[in-house]
N, C-alpha and C. Protein backbone atom coordinates (compact mmCIF):
# COMPACT_ATOMS: atom_id res chain seq x y z
N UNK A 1 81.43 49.20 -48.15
CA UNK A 1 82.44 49.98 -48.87
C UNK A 1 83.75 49.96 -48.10
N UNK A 2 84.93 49.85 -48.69
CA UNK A 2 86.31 49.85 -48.15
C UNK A 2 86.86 51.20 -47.91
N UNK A 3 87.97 50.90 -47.36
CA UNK A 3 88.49 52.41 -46.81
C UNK A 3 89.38 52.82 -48.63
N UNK A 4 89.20 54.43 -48.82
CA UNK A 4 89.84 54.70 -49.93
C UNK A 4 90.86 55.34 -49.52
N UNK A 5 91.98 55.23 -50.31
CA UNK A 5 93.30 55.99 -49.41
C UNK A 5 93.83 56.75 -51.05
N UNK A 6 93.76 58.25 -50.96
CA UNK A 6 94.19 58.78 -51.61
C UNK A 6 95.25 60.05 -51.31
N UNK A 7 96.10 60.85 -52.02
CA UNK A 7 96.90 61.74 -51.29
C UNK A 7 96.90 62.65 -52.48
N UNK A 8 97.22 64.29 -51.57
CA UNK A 8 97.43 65.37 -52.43
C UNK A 8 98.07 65.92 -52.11
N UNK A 9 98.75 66.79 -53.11
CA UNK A 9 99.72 67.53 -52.74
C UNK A 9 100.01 69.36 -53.11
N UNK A 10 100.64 69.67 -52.58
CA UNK A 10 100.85 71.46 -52.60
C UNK A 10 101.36 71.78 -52.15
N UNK A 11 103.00 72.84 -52.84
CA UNK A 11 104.25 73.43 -52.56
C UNK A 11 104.88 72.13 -51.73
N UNK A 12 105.22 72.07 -50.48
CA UNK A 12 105.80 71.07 -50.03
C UNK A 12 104.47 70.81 -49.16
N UNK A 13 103.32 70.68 -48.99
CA UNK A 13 102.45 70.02 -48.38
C UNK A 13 102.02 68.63 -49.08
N UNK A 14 102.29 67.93 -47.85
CA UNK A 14 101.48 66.77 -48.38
C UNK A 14 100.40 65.81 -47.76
N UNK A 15 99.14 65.48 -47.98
CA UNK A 15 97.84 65.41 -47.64
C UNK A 15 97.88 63.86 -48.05
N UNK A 16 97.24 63.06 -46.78
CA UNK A 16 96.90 61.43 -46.76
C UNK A 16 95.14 60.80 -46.52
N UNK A 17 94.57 60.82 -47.39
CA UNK A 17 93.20 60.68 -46.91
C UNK A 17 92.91 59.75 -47.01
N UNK A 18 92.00 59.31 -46.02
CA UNK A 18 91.41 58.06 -45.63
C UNK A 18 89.73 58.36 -45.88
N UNK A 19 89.18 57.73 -46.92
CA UNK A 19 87.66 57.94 -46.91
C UNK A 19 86.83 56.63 -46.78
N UNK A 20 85.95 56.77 -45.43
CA UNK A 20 84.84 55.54 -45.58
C UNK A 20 83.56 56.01 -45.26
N UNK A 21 82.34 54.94 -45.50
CA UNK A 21 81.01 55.66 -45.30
C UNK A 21 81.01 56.29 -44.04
N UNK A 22 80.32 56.78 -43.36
CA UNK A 22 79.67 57.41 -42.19
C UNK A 22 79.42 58.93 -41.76
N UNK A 23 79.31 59.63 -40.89
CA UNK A 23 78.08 60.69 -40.78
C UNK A 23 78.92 62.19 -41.11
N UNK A 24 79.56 62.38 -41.61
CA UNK A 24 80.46 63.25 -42.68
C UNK A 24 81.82 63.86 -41.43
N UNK A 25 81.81 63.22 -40.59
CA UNK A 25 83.29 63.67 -39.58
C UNK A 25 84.33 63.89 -40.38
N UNK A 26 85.23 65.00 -40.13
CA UNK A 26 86.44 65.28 -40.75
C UNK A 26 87.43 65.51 -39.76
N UNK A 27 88.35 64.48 -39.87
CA UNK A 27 89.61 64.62 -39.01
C UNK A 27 90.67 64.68 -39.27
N UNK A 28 91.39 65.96 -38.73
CA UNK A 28 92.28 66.23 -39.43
C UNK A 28 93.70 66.65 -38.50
N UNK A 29 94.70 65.35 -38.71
CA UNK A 29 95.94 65.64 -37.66
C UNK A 29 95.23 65.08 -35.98
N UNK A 30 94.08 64.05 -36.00
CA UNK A 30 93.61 63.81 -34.62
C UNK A 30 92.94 65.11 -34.03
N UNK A 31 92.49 65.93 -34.88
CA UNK A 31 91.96 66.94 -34.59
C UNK A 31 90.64 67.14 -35.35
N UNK A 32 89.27 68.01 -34.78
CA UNK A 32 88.52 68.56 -35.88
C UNK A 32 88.93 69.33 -36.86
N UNK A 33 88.67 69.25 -38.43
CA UNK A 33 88.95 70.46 -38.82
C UNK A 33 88.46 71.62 -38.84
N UNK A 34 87.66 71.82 -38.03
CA UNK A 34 87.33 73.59 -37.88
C UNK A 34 88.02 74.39 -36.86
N UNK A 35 88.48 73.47 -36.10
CA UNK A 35 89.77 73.51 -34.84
C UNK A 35 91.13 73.54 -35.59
N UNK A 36 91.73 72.69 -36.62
CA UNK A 36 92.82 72.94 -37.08
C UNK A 36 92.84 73.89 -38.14
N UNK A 37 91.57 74.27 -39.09
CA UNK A 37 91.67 75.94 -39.76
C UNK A 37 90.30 76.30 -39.52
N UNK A 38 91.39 77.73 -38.47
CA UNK A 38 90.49 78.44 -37.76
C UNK A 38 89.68 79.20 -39.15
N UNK A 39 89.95 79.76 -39.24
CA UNK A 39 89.65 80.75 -40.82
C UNK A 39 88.76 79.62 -41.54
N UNK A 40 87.39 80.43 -42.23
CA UNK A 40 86.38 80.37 -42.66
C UNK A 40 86.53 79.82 -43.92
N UNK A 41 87.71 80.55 -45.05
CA UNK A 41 87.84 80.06 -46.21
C UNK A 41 88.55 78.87 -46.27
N UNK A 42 89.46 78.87 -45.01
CA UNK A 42 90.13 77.32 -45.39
C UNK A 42 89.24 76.29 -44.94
N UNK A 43 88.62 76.69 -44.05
CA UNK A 43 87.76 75.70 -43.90
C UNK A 43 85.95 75.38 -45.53
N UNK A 44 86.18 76.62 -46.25
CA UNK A 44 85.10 76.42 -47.50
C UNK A 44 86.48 75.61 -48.67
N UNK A 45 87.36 75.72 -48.34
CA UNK A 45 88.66 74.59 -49.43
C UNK A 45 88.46 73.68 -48.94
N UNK A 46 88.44 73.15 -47.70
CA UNK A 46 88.71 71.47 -47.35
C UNK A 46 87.56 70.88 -48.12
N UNK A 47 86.29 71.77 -47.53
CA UNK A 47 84.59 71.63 -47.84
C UNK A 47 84.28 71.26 -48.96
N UNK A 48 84.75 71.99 -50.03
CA UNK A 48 84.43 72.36 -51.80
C UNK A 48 83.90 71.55 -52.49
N UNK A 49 85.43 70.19 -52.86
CA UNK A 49 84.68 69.06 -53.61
C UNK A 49 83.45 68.71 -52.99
N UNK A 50 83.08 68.60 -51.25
CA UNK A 50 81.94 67.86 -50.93
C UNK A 50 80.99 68.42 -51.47
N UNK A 51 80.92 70.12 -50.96
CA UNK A 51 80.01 70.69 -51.18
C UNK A 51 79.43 70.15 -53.02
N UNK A 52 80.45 70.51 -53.70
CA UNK A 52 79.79 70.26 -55.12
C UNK A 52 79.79 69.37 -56.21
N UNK A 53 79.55 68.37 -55.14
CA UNK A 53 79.24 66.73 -55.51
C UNK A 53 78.05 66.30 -54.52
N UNK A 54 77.43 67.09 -54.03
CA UNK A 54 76.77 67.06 -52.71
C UNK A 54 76.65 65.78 -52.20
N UNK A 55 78.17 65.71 -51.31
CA UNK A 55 78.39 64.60 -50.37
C UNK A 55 78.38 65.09 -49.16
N UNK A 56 78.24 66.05 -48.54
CA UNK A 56 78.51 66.85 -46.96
C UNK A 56 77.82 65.72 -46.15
N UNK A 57 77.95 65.07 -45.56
CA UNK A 57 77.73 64.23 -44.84
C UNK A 57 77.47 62.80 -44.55
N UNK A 58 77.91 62.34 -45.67
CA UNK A 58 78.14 61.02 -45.59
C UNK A 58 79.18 60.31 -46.10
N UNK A 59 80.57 60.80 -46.31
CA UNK A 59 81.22 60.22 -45.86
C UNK A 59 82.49 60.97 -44.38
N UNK A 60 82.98 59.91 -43.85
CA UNK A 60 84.05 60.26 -42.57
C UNK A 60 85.70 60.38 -43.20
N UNK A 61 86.21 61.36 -42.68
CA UNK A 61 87.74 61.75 -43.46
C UNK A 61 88.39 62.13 -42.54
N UNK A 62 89.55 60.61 -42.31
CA UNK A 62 90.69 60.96 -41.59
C UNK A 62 91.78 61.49 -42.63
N UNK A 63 92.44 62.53 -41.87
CA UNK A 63 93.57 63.07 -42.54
C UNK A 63 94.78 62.91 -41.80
N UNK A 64 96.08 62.73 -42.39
CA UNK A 64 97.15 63.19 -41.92
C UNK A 64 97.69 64.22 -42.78
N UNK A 65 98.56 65.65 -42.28
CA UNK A 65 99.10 66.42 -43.19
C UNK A 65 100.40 66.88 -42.99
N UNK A 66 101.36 67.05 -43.63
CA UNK A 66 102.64 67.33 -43.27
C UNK A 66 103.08 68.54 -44.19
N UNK A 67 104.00 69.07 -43.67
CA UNK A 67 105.02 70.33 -44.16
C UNK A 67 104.01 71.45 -44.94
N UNK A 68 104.66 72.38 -45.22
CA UNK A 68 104.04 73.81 -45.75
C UNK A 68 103.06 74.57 -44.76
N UNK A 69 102.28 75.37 -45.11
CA UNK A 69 101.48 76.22 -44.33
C UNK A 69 99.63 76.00 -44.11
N UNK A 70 99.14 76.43 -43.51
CA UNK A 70 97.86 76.41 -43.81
C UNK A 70 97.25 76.53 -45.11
N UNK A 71 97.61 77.74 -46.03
CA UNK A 71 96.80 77.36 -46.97
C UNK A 71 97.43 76.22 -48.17
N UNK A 72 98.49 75.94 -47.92
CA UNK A 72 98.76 74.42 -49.10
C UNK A 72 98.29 73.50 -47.96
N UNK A 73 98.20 73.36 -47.29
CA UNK A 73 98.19 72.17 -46.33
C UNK A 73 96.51 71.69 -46.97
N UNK A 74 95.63 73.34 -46.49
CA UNK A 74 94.26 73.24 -47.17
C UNK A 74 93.93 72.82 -48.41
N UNK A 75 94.45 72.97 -49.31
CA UNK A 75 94.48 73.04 -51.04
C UNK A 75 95.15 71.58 -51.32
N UNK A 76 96.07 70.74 -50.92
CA UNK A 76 96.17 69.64 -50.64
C UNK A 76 95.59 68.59 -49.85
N UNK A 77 94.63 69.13 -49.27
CA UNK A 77 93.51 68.17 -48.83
C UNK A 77 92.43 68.09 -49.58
N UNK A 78 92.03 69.46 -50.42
CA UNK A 78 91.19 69.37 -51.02
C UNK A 78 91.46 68.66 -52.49
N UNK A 79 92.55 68.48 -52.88
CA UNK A 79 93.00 68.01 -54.11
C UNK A 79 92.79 65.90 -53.57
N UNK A 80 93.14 65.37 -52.25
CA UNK A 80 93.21 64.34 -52.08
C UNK A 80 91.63 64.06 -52.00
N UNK A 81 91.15 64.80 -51.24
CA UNK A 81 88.91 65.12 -51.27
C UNK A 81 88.57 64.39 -52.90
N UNK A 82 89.15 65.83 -53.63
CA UNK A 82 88.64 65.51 -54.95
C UNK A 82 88.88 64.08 -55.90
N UNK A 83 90.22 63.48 -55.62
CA UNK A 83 90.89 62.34 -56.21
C UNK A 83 89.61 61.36 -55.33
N UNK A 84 89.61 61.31 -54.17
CA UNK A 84 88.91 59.99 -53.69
C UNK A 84 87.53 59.95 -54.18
N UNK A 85 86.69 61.36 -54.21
CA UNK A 85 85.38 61.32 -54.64
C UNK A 85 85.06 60.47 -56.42
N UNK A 86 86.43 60.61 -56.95
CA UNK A 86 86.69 60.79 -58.62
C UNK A 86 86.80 58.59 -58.35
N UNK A 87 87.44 58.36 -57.09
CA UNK A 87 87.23 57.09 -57.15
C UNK A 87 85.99 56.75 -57.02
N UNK A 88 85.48 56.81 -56.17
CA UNK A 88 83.92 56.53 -55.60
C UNK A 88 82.84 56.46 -56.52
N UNK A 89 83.02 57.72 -57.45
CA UNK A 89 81.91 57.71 -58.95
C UNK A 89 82.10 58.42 -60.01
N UNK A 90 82.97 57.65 -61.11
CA UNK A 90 83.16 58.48 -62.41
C UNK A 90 82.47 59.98 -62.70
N UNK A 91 81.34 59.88 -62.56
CA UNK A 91 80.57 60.99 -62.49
C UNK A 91 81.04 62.35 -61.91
N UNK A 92 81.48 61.90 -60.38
CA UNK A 92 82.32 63.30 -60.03
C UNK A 92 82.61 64.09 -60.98
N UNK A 93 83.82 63.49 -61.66
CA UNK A 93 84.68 63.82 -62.00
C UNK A 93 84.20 65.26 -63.16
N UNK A 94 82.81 65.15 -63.76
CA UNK A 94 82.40 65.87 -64.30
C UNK A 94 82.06 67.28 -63.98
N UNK A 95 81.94 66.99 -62.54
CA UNK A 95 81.54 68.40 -61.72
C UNK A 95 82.59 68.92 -61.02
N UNK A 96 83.77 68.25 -60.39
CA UNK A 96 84.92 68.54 -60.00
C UNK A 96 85.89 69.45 -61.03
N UNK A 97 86.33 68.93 -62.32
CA UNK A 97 87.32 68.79 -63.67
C UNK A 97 86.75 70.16 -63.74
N UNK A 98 86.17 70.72 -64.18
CA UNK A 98 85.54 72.67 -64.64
C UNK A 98 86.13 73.46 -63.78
N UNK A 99 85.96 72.60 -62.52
CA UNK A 99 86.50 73.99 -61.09
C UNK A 99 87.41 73.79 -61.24
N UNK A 100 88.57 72.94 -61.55
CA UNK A 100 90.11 73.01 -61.66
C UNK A 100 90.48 72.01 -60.10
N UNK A 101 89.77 71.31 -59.58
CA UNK A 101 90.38 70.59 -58.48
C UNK A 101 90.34 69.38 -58.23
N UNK A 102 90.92 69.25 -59.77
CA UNK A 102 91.40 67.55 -60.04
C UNK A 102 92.80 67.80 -60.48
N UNK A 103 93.68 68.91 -60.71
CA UNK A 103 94.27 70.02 -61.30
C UNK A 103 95.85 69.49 -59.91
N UNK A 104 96.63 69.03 -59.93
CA UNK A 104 97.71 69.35 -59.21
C UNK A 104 98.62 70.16 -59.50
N UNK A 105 98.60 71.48 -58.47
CA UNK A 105 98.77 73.07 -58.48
C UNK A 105 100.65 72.68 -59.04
N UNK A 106 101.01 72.81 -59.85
CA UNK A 106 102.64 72.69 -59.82
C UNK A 106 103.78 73.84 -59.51
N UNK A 107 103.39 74.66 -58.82
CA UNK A 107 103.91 76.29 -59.02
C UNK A 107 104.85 75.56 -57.54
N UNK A 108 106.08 76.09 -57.11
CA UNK A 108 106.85 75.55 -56.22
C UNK A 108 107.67 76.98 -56.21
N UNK A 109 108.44 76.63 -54.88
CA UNK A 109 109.17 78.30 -54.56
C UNK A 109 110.15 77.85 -55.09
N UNK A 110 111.22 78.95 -55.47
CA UNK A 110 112.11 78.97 -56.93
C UNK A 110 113.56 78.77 -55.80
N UNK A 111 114.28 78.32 -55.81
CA UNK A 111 115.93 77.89 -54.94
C UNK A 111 116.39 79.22 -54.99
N UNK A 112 117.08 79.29 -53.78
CA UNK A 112 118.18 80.50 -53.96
C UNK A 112 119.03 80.38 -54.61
N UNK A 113 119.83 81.37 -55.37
CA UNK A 113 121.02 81.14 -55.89
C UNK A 113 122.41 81.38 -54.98
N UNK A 114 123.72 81.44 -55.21
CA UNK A 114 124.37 81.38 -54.22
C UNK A 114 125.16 82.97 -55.14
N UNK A 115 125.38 83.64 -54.45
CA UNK A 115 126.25 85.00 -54.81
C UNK A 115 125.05 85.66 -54.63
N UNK A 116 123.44 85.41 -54.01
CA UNK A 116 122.48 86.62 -54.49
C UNK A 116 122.06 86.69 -52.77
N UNK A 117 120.66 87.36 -52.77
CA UNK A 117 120.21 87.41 -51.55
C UNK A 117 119.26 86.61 -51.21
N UNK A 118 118.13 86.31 -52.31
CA UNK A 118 117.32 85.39 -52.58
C UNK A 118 117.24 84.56 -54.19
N UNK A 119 115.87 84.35 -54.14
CA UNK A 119 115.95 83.34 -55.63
C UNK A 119 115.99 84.55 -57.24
N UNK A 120 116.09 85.86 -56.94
CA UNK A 120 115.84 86.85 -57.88
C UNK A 120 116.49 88.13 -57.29
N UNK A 121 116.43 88.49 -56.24
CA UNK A 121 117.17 89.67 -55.38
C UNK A 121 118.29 89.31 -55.47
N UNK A 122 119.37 90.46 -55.84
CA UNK A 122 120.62 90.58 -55.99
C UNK A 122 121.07 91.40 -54.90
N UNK A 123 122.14 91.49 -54.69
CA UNK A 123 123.26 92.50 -53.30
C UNK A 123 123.11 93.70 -54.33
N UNK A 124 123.16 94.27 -53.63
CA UNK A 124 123.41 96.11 -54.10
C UNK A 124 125.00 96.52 -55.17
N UNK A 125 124.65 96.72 -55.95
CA UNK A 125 125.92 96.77 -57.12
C UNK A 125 126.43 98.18 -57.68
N UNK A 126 127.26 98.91 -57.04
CA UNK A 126 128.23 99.79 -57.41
C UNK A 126 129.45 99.68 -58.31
N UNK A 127 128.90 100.57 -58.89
CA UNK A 127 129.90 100.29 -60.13
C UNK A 127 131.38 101.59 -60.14
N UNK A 128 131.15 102.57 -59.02
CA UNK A 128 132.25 103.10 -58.54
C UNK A 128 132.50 102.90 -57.04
């Protein structure tokens, strides 16, 4: 089997995965990922698609991840997880598609405007 190279994305995170056979290692940033999210749930997001396609351990996933926070960083890995598994065997796709994480999240933070304080907060307005 060849290396699969798929990518996901969330808010400004963006997720590069590398999937090939072997004993289910996940690397993420040259790091483990249970070392790069400390926290339990981000680490059950990276997990998810495997868990429920039951692949947990056989295949190896290098990651690179850039910009945003832990949890898009998480939710964009799991979206690139789900795309590569969806390569690997049509079938996935049946058990993935219901949970919503074939789904690229489109919600993005809204621009500031210029005369305000933020993207909806206005300056304080006296009218005497």
């Amino acid at each position: 089997m060849e290396v699969i190279h798929t990518i996901g994305r969330r808010k400004t995170s963006v997720a590069r995965l590398f999937l090939s056979k072997g004993k289910g290692n996940i690397i993420v940033n040259k790091k483990d990922y249970l070392k790069f999210f400390p926290t339990a749930t981000l680490q059950y997001k990276v997990n998810q698609p495997l868990l429920l396609t039951e692949n947990e351990g056989s295949y190896d996933l290098k990651i690179t991840v850039k910009g945003g926070g832990t949890n898009g960083q998480a939710e964009a890995i799991r979206l690139a997880i789900s795309r590569a598994l969806c390569k690997i065997d049509a079938e996935h796709r049946l058990v993935l598609k219901p949970e919503g994480l074939l789904t690229r999240d489109p919600r993005m933070v809204e621009r500031k405007k210029f005369g305000q304080k933020k993207a909806r907060k206005k300056y304080q307005f006296s009218k005497r």
